[in-house]
C-alpha atoms as a PDB file:
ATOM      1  CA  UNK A   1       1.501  -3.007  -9.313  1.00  0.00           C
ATOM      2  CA  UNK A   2      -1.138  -5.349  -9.225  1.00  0.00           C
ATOM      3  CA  UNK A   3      -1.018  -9.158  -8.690  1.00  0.00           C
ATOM      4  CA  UNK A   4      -1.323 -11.320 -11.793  1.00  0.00           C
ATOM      5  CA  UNK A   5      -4.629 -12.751 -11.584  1.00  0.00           C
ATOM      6  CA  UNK A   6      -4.397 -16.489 -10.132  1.00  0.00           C
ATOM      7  CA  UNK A   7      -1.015 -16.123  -7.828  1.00  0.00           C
ATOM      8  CA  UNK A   8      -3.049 -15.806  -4.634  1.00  0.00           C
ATOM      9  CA  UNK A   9      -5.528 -18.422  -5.897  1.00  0.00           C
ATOM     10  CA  UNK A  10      -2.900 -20.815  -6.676  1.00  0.00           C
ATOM     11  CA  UNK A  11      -1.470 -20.415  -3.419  1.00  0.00           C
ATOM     12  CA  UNK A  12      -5.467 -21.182  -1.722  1.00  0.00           C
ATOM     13  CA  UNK A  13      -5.723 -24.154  -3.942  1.00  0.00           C
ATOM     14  CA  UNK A  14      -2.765 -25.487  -1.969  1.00  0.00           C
ATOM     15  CA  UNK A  15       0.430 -24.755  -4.327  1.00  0.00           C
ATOM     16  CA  UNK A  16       3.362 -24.303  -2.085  1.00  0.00           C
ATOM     17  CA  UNK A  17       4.288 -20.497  -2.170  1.00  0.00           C
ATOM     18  CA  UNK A  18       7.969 -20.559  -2.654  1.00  0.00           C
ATOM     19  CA  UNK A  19       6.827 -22.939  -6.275  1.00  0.00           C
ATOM     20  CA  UNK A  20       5.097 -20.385  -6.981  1.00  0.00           C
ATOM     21  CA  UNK A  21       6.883 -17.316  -6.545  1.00  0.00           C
ATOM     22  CA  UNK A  22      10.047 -19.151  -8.176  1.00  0.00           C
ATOM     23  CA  UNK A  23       7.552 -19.889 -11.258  1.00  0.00           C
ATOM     24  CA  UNK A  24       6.107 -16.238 -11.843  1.00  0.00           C
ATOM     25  CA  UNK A  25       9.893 -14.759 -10.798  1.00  0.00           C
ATOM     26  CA  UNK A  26       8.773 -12.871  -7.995  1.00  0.00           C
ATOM     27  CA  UNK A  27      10.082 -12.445  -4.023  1.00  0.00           C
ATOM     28  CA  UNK A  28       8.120 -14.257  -1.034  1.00  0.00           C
ATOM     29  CA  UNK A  29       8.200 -10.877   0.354  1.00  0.00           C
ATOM     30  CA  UNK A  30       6.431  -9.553  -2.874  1.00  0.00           C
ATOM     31  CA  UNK A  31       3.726 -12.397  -2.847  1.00  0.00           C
ATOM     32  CA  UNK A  32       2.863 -11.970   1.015  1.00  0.00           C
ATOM     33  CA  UNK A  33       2.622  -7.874   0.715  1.00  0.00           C
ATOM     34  CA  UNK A  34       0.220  -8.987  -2.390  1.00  0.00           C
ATOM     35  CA  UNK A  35      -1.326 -11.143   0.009  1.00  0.00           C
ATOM     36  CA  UNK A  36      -1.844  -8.774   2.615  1.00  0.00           C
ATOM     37  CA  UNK A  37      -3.365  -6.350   0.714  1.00  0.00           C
ATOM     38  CA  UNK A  38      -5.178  -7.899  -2.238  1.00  0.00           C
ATOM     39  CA  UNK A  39      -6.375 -10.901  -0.179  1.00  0.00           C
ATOM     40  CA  UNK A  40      -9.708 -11.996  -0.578  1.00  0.00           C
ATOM     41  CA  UNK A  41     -10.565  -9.673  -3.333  1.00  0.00           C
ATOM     42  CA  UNK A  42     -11.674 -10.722  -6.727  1.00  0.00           C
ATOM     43  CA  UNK A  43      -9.148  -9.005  -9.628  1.00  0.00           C
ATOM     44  CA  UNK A  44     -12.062  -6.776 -10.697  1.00  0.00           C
ATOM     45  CA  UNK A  45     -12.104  -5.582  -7.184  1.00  0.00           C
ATOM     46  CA  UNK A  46      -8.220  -4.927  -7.026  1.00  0.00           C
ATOM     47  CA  UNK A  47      -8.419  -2.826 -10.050  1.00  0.00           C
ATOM     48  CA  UNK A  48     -11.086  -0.791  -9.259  1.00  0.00           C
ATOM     49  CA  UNK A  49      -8.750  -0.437  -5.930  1.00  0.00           C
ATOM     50  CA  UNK A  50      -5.848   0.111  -7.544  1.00  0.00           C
ATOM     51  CA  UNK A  51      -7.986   3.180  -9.760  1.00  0.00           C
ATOM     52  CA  UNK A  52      -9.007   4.643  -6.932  1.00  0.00           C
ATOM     53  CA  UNK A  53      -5.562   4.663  -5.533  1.00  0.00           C
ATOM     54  CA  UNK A  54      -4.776   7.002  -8.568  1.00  0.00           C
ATOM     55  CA  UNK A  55      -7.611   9.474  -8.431  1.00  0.00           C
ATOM     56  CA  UNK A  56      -6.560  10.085  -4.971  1.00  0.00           C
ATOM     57  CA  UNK A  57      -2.809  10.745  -5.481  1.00  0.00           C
ATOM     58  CA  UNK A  58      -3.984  13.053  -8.161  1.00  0.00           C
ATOM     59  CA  UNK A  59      -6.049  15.134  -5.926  1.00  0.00           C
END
C-alpha cells in the first residue's frame, strides 16, 4: 500500500502527526513505517517503487 499523496507533506509543513493520522483514519505506527520508507520521495517516485516491488516478487 502506498501513502496517499500529501500525508508525509502535511506532516513537513508542520501538521501535528497524531491530527493527521486521526483525520485520514490511519495508525501512528502506519504513518511512521510510511515515513520510513517513502520519505523524501516524490509520489511518482513511490509508484514506480512500489512497481518494481511487483516485477520482482513475480520473478
Amino acid at each position: 500500500m502506498l501513502p496517499r499523496g500529501g500525508i508525509l507533506s502535511e506532516r513537513e509543513a508542520g501538521a501535528k502527526c497524531a491530527d493527521l493520522c486521526r483525520k485520514h483514519g490511519m495508525s501512528e505506527g502506519t504513518f511512521y513505517n510510511w515515513k520510513a520508507r517513502f520519505g523524501g520521495m516524490t509520489v511518482s517516485e513511490a509508484k514506480r517503487l512500489k512497481a518494481l516491488e511487483d516485477e520482482n516478487a513475480k520473478l
